[in-house]
C-alpha atoms as a PDB file:
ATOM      1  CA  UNK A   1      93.110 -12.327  46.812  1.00  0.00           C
ATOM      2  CA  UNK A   2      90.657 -11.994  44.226  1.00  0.00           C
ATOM      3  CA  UNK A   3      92.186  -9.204  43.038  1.00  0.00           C
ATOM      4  CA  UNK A   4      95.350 -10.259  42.466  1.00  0.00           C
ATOM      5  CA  UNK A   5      94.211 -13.443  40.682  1.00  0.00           C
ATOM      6  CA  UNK A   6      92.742 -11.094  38.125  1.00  0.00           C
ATOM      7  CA  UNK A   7      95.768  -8.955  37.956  1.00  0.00           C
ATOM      8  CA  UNK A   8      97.930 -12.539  37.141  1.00  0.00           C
ATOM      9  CA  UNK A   9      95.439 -13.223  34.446  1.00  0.00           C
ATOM     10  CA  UNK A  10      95.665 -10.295  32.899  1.00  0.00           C
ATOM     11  CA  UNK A  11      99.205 -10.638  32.978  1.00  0.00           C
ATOM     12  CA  UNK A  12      99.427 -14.203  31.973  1.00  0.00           C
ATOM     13  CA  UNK A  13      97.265 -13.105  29.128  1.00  0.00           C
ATOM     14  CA  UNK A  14      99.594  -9.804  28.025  1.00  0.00           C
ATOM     15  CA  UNK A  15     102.386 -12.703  28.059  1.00  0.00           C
ATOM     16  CA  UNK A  16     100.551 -14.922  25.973  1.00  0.00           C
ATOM     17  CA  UNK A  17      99.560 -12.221  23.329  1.00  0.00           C
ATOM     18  CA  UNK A  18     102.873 -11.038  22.877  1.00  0.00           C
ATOM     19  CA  UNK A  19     104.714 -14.515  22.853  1.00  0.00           C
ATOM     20  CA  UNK A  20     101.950 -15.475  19.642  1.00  0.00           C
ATOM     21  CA  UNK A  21     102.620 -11.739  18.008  1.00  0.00           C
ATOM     22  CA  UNK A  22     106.725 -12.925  17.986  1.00  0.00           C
ATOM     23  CA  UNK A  23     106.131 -15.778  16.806  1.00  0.00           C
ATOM     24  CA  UNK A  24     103.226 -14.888  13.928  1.00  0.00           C
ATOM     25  CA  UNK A  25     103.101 -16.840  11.835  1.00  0.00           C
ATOM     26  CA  UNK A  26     104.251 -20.054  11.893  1.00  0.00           C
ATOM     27  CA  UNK A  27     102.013 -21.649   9.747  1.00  0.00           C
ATOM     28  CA  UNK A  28      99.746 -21.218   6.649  1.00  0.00           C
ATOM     29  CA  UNK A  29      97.078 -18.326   6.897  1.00  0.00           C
ATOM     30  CA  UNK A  30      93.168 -18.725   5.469  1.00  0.00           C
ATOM     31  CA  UNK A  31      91.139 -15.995   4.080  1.00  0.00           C
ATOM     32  CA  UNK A  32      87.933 -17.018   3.338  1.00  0.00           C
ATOM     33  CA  UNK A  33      85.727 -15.452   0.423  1.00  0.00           C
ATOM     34  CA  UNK A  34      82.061 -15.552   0.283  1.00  0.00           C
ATOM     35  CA  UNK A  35      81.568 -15.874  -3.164  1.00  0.00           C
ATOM     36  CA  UNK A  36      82.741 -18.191  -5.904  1.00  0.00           C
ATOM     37  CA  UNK A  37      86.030 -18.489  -7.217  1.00  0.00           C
ATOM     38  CA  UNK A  38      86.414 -15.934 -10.361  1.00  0.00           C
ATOM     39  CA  UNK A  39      84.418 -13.546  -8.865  1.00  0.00           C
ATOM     40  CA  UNK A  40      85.010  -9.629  -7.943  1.00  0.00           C
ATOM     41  CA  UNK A  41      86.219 -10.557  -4.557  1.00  0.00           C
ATOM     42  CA  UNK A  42      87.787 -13.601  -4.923  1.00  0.00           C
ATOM     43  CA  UNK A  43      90.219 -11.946  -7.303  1.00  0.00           C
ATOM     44  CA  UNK A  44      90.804  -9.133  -4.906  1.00  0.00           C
ATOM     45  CA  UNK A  45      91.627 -12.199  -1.798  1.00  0.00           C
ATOM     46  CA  UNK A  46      93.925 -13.637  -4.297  1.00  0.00           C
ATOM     47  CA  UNK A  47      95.973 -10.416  -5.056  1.00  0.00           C
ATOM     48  CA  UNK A  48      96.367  -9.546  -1.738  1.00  0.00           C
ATOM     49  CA  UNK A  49      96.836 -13.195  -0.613  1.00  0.00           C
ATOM     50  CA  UNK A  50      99.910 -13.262  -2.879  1.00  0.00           C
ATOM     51  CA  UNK A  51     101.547  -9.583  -1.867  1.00  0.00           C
ATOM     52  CA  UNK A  52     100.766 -10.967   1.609  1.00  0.00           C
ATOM     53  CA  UNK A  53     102.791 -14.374   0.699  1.00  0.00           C
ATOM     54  CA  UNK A  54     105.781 -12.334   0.125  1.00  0.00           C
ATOM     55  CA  UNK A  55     105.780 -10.053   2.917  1.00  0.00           C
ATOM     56  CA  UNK A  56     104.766 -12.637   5.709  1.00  0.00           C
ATOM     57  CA  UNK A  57     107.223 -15.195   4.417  1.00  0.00           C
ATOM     58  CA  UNK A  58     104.238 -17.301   4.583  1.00  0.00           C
ATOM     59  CA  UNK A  59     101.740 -19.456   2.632  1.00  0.00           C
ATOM     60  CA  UNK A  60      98.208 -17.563   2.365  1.00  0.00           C
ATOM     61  CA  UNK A  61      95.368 -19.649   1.113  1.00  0.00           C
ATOM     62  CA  UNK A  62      92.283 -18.014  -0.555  1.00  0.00           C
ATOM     63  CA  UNK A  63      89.276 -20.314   0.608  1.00  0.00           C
ATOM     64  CA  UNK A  64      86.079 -19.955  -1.178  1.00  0.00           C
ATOM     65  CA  UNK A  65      82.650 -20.673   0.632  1.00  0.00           C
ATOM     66  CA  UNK A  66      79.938 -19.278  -1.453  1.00  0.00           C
ATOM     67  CA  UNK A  67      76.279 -19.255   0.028  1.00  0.00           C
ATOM     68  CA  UNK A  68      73.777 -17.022   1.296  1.00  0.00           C
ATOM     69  CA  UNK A  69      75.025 -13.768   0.501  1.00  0.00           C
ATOM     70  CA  UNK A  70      78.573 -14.160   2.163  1.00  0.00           C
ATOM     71  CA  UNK A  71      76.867 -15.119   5.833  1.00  0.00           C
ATOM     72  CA  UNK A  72      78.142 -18.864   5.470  1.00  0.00           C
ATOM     73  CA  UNK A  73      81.843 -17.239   5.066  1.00  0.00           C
ATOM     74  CA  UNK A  74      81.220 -14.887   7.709  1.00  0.00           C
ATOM     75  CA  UNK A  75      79.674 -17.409  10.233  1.00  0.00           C
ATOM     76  CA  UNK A  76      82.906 -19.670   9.685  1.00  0.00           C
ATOM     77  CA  UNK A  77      85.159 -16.763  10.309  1.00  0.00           C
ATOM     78  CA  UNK A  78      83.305 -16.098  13.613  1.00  0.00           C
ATOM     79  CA  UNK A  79      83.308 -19.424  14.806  1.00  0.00           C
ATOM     80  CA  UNK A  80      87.301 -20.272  14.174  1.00  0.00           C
ATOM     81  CA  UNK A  81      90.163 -19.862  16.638  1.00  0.00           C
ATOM     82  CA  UNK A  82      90.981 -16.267  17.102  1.00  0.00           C
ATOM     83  CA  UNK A  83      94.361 -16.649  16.377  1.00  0.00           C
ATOM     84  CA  UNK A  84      95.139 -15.002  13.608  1.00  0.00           C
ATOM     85  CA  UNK A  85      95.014 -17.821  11.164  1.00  0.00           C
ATOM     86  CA  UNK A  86      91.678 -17.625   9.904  1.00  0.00           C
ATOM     87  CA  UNK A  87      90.849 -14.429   8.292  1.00  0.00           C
ATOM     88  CA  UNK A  88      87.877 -13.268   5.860  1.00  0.00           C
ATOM     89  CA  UNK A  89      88.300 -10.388   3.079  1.00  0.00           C
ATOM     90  CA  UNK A  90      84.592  -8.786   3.401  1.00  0.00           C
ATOM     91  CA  UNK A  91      82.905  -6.490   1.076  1.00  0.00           C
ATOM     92  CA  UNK A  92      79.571  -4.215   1.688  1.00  0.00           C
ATOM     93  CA  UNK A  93      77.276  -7.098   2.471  1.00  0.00           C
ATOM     94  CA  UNK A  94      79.007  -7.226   5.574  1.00  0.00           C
ATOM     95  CA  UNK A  95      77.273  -4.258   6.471  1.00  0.00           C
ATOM     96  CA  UNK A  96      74.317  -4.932   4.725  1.00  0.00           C
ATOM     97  CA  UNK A  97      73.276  -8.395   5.569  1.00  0.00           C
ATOM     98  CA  UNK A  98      72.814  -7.207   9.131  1.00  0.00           C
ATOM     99  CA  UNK A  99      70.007  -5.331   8.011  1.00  0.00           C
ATOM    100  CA  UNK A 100      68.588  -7.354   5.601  1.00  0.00           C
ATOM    101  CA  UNK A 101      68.392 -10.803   7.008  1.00  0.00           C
ATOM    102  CA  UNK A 102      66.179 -11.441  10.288  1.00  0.00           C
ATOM    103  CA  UNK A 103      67.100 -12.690  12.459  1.00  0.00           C
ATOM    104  CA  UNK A 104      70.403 -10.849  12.468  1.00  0.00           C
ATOM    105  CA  UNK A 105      73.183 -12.828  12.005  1.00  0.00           C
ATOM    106  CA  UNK A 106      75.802 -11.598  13.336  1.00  0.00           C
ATOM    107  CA  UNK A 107      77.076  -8.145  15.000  1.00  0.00           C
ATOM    108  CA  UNK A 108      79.974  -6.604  13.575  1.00  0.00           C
ATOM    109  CA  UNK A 109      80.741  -5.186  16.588  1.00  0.00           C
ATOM    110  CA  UNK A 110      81.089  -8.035  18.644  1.00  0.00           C
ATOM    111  CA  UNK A 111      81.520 -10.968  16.482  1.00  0.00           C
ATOM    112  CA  UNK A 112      84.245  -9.242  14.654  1.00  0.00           C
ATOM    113  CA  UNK A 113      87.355  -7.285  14.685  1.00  0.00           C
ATOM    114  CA  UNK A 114      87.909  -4.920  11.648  1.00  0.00           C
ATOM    115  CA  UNK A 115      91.652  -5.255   9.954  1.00  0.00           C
ATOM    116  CA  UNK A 116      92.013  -3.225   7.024  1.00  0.00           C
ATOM    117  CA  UNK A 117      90.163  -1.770   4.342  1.00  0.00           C
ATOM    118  CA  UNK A 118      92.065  -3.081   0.997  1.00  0.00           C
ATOM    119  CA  UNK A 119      89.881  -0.824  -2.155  1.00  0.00           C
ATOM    120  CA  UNK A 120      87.166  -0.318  -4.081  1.00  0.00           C
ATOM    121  CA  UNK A 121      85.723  -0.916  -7.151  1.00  0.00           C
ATOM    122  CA  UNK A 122      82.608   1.326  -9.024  1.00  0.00           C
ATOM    123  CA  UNK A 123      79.490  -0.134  -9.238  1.00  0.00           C
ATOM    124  CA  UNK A 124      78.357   0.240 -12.744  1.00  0.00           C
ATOM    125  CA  UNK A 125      75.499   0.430 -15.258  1.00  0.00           C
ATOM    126  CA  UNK A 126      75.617  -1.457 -18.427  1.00  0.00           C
ATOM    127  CA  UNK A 127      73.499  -2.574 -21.521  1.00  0.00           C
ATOM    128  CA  UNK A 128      74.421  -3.657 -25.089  1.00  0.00           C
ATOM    129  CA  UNK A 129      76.358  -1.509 -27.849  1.00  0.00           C
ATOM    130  CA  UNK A 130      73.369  -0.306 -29.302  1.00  0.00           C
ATOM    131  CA  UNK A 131      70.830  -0.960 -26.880  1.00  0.00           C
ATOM    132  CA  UNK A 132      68.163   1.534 -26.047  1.00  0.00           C
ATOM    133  CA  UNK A 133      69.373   3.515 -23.401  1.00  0.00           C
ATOM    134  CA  UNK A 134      72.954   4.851 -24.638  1.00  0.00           C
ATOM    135  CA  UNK A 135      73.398   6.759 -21.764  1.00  0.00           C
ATOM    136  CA  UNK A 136      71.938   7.581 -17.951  1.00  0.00           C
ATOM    137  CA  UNK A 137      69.712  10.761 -19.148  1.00  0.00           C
ATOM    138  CA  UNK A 138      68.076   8.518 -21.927  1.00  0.00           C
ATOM    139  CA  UNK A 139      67.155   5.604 -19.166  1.00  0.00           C
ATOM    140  CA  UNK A 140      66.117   8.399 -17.071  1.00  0.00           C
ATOM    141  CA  UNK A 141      63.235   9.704 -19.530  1.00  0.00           C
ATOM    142  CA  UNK A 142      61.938   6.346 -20.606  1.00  0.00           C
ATOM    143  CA  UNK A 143      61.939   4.964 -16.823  1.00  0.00           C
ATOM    144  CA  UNK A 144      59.864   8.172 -15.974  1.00  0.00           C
ATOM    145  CA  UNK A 145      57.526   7.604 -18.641  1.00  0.00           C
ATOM    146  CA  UNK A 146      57.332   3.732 -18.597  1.00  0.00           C
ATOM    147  CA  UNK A 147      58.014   3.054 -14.798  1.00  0.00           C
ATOM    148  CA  UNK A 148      58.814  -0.698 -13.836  1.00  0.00           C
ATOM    149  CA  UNK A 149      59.138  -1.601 -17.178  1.00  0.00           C
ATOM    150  CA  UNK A 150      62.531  -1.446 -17.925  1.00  0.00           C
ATOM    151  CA  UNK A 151      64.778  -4.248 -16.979  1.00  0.00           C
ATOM    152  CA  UNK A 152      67.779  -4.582 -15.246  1.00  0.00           C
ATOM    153  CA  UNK A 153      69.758  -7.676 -14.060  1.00  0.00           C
ATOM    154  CA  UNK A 154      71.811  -7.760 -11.000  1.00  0.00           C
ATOM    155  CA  UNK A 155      73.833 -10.537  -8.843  1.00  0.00           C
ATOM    156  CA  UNK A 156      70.894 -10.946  -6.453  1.00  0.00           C
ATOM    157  CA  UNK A 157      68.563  -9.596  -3.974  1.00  0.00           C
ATOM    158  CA  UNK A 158      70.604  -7.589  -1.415  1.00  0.00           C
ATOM    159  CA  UNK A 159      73.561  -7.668  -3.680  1.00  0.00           C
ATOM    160  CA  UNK A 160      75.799  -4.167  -3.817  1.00  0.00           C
ATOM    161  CA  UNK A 161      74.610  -3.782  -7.322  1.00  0.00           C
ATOM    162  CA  UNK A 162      70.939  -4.244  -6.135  1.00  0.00           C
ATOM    163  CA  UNK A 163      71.200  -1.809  -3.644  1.00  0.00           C
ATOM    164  CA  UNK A 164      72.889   0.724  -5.334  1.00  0.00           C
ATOM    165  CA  UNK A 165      70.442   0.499  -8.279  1.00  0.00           C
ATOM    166  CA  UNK A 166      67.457   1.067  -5.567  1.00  0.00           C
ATOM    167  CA  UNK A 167      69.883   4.250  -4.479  1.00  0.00           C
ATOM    168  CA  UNK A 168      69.772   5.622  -7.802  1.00  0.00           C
ATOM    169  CA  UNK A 169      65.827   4.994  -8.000  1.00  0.00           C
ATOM    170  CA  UNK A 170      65.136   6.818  -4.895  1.00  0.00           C
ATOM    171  CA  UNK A 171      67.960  10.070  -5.847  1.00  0.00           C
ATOM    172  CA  UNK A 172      66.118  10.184  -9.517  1.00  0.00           C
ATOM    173  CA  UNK A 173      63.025   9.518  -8.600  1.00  0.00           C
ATOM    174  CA  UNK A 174      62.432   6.430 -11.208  1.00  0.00           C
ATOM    175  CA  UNK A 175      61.521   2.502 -11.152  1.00  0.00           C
ATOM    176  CA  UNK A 176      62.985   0.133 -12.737  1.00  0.00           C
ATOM    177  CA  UNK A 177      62.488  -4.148 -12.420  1.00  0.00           C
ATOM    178  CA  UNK A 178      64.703  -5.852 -10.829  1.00  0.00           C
ATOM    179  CA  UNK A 179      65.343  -8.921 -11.963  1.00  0.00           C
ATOM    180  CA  UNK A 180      67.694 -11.012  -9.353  1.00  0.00           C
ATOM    181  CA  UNK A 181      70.587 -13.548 -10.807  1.00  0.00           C
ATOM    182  CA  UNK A 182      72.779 -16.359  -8.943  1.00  0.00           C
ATOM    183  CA  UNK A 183      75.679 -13.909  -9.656  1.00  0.00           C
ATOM    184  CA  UNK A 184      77.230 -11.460 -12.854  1.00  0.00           C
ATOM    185  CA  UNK A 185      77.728 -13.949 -15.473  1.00  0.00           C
ATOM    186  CA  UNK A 186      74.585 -15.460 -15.981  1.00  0.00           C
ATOM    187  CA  UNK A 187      72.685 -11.553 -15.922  1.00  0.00           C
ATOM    188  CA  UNK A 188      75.766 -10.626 -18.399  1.00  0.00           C
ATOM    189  CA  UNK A 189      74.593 -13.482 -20.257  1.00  0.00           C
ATOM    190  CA  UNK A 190      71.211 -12.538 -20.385  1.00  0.00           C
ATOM    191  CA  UNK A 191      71.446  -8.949 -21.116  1.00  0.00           C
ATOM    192  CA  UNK A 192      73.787  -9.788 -24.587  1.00  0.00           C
ATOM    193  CA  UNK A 193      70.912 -11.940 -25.417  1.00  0.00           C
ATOM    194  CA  UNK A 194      68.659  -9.543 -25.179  1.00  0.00           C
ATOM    195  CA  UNK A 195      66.247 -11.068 -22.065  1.00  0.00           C
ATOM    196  CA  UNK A 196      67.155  -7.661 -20.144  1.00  0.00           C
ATOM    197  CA  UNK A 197      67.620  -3.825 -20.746  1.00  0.00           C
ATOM    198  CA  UNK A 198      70.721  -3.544 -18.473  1.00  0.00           C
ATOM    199  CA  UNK A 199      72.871  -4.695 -15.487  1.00  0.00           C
ATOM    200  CA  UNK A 200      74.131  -2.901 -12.299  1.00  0.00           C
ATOM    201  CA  UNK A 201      77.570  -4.979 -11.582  1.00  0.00           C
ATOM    202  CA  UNK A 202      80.776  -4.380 -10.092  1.00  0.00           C
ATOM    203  CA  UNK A 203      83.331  -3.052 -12.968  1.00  0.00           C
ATOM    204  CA  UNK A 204      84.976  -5.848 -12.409  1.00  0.00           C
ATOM    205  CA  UNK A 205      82.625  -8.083 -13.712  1.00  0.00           C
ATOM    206  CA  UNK A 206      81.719  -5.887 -16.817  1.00  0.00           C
ATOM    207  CA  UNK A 207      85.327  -5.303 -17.878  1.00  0.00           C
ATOM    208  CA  UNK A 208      86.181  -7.679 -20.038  1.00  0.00           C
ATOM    209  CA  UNK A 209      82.872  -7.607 -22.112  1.00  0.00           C
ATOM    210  CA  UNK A 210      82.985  -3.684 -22.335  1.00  0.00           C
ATOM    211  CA  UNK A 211      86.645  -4.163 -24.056  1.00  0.00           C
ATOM    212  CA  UNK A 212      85.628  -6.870 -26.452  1.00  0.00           C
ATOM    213  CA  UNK A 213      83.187  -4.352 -27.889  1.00  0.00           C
ATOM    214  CA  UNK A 214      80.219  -6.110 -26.717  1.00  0.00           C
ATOM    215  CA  UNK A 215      78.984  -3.733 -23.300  1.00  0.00           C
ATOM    216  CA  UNK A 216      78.670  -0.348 -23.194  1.00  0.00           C
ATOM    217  CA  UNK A 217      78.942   1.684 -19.509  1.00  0.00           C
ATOM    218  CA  UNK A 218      76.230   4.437 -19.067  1.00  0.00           C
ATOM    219  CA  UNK A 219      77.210   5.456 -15.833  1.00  0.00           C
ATOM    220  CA  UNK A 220      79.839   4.825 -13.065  1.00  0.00           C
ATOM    221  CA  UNK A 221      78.461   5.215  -9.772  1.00  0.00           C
ATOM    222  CA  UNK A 222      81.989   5.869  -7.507  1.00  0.00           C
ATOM    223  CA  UNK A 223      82.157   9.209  -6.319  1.00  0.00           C
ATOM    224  CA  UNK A 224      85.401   9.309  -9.414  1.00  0.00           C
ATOM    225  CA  UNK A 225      85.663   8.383 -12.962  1.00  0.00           C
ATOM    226  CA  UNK A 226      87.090   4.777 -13.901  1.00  0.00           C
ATOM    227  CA  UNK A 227      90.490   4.680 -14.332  1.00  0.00           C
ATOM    228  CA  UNK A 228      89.775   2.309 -17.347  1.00  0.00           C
ATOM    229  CA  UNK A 229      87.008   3.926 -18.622  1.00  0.00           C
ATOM    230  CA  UNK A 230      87.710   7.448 -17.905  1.00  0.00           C
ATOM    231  CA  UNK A 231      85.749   8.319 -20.863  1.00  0.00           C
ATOM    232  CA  UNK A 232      82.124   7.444 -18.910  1.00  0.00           C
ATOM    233  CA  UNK A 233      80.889   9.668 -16.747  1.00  0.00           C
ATOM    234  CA  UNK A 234      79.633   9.022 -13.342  1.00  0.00           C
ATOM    235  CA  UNK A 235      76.327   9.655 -11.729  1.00  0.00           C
ATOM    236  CA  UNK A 236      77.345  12.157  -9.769  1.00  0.00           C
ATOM    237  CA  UNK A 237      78.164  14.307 -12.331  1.00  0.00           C
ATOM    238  CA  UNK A 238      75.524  13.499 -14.818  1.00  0.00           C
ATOM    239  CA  UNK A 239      72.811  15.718 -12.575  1.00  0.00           C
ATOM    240  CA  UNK A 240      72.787  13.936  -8.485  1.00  0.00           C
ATOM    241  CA  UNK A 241      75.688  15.725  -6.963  1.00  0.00           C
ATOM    242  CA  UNK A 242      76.883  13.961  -3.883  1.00  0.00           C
ATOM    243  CA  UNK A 243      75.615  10.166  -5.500  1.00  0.00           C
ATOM    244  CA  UNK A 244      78.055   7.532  -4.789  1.00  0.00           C
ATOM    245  CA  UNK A 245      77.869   3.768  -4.764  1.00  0.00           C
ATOM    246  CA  UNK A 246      80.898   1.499  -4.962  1.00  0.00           C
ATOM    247  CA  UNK A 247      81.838  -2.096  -4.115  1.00  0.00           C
ATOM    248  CA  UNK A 248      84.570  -2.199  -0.822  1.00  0.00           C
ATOM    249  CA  UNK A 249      86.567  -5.023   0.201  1.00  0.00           C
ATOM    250  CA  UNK A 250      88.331  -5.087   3.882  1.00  0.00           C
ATOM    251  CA  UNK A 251      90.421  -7.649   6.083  1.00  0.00           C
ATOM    252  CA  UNK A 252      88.368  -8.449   9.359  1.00  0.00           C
ATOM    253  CA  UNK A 253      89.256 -11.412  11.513  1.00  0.00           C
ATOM    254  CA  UNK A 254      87.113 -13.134  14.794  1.00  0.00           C
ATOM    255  CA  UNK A 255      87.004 -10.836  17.641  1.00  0.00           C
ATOM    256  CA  UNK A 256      89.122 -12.117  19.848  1.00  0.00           C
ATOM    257  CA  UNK A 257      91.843 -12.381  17.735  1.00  0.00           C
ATOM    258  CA  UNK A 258      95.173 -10.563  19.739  1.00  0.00           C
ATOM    259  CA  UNK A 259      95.661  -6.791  18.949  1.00  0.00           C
ATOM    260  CA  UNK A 260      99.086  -7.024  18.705  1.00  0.00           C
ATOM    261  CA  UNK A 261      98.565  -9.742  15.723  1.00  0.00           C
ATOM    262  CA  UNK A 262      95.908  -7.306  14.350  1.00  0.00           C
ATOM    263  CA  UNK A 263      97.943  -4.357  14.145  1.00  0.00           C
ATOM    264  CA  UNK A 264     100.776  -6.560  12.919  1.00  0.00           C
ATOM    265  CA  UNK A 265      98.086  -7.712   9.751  1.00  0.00           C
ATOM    266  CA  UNK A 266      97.470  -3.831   9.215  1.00  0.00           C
ATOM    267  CA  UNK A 267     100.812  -2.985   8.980  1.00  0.00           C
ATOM    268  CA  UNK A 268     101.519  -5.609   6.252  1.00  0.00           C
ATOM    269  CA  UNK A 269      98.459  -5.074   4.620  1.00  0.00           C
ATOM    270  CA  UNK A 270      99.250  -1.238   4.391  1.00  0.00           C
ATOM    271  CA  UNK A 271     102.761  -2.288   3.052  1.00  0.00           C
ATOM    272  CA  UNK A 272     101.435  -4.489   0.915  1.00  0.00           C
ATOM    273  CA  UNK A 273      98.447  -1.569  -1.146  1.00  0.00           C
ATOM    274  CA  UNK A 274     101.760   0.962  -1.138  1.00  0.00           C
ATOM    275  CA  UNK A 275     103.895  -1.764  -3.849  1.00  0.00           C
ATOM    276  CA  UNK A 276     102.921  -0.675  -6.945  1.00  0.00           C
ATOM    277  CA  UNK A 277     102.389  -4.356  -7.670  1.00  0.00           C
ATOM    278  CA  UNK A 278      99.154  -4.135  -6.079  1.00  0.00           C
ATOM    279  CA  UNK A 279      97.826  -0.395  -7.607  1.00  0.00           C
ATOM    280  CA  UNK A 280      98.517  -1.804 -10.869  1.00  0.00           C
ATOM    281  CA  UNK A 281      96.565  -5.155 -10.276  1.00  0.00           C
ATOM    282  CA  UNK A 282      93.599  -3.324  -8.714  1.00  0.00           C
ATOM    283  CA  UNK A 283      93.941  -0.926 -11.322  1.00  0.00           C
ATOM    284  CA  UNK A 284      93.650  -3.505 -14.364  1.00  0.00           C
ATOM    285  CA  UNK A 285      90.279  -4.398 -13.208  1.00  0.00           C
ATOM    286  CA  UNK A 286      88.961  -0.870 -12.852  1.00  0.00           C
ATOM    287  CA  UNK A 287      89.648  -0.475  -8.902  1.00  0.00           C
ATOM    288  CA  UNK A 288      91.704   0.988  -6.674  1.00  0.00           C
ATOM    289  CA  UNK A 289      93.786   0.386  -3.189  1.00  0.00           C
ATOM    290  CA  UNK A 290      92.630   2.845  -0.556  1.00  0.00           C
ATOM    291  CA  UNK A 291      94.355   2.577   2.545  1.00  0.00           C
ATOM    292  CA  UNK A 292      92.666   4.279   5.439  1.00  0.00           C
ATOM    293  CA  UNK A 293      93.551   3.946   9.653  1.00  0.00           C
ATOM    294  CA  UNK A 294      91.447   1.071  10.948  1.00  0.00           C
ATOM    295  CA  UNK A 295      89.288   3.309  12.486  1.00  0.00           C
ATOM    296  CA  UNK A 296      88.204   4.801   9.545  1.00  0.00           C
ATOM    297  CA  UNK A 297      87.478   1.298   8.425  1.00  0.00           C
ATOM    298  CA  UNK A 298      85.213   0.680  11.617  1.00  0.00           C
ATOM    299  CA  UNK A 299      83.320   4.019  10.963  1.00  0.00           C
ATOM    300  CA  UNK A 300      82.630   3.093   7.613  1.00  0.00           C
ATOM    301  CA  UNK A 301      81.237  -0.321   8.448  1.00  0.00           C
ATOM    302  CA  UNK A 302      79.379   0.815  10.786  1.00  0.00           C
ATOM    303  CA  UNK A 303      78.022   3.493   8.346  1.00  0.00           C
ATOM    304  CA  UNK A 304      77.437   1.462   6.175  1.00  0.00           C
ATOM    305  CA  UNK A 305      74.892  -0.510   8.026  1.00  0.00           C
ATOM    306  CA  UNK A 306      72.471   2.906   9.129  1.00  0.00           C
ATOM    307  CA  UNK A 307      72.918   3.357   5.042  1.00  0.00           C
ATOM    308  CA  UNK A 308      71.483  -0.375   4.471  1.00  0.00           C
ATOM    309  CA  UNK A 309      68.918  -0.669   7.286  1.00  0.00           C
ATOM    310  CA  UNK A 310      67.412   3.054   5.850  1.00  0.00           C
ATOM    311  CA  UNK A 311      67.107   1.281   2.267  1.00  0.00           C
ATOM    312  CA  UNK A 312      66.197  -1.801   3.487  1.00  0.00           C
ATOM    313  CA  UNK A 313      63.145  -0.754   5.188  1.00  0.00           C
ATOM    314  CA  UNK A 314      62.163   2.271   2.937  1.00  0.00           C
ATOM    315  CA  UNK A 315      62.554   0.169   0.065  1.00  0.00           C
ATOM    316  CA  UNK A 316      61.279  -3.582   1.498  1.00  0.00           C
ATOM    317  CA  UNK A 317      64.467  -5.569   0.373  1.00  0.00           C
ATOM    318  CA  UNK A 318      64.167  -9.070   0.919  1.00  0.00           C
ATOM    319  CA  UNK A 319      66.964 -11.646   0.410  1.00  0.00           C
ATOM    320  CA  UNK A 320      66.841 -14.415  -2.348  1.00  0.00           C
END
């Protein structure tokens, strides 16, 4: 008897799942953003909120909760209805918050279900036009010779930037000081006033400053050269074969949320990177679409997170 309650749940449930996939969706979807409107992210959310508009025949809503390094966003997302309604577009500090904040916050792997990877963007070094360091071998030399002296500004402690920075350190073997912002713009700020060397920041961020003449790139730390800046080489080729840190941004949703409404977010999603609507808008800001099968985008989260934890602990990264 037992038995065959279970099998009518289970059946009752399969019902259920597929009677919400026919009719999803029916109403207005919400991807949350952990960071501030403007930002790197946000502008991603908002491109692929309106491809997603199009294709879903339905209204997307880009909903910003800044705070804590993303874990606010992330702790909403867990806690809503896992119905498909409520989704979050994630970038690296998914991965790395797990490591760097204690207690844990959250497991990946049980608190949420992976989507869709969407792109990346390089993580880039900056300073002035006409700063010191005019390119990654002349930072190189005076860091070795002047360790922790030099200055660099990033969006925070445990940011992408910050960590990939503290990548480069430990592949080159120099030390630079870290000096922690509440985001790009005010470090930006600093640096063209001359209160810092340079910045590590998502191209993103850097962009528009680079074109008005006022930033120079040293180095793009992708695994490619910028589409935008093809010109500046990256750090992989400038002497650390095999160096590569970039900014990635990915669909996940609460974990309970149906599989057949997950793979039916996939597929649109993966429509939605192949419209050259989206390349070019990803593009424009220096990134680029890259869509993989979900369980490439589960391996590289969890990846990701052995990659943090390592750094975390070898390096002693605390949070702001």
């Amino acid at each position: 008897m037992k038995k065959l309650q279970q099998l009518i749940s289970i059946i009752l449930l399969s019902y259920a799942s597929i009677s919400l996939a026919q009719n999803y969706p029916n109403k207005p979807i919400k991807i949350y953003v952990g960071y501030g409107a403007g930002g790197a992210v946000d502008l991603v959310a908002r491109s692929l909120a309106k491809s997603l508009t199009t294709s879903l025949n339905q209204t997307i809503i880009v909903e910003n909760k800044p705070g804590a390094g993303a874990n606010i966003a992330t702790k909403q997302t867990i806690e809503s209805p896992a119905d498909g309604y409520t989704l979050m577009l994630a970038a690296n500090a998914l991965s790395a918050n797990m490591a760097l904040y204690k207690p844990q916050p959250y497991n990946v792997d049980t608190d949420l279900i992976p989507i869709s990877l969407v792109g990346h963007v390089p993580v880039v070094l900056a300073t002035t036009v006409g700063g010191k360091y005019q390119s990654l071998k002349d930072l190189i030399v005076a860091a070795k010779s002047q360790p922790d002296l030099i200055t660099y500004g990033s969006p925070g402690n445990g940011a992408t930037p910050h960590m990939a920075v503290k990548f480069f350190e430990q592949a080159s073997g120099i030390s630079l000081k870290h000096v922690p912002y509440k985001g790009g713009p005010p470090a930006i700020t600093d640096l063209i006033g001359g209160q810092i060397d340079l910045v590590a920041m998502n191209l993103l961020e850097v962009a528009p400053q680079v074109k008005s003449g006022k930033l120079k790139i040293i180095a793009i730390m992708s695994k490619k050269r910028s589409l935008i800046f093809p010109e500046v080489p990256t750090v992989a080729e400038s002497g650390f074969p095999g160096f590569e840190a970039a900014v990635w941004y990915g669909i996940v949703a609460p974990i309970k949320t149906p599989e057949t409404v997950v793979e039916l977010l996939y597929a649109e999603i993966q429509k939605s990177l192949a419209t050259p609507d989206m390349k070019e808008r990803l593009a424009s800001v220096g990134g680029e679409v890259t869509p993989l099968p979900r369980s490439e985008f589960i391996n590289l989260l969890k990846s990701e997170f052995k990659r943090y934890d390592k750094l975390v602990r070898e390096a002693n990264i605390h949070p702001d």
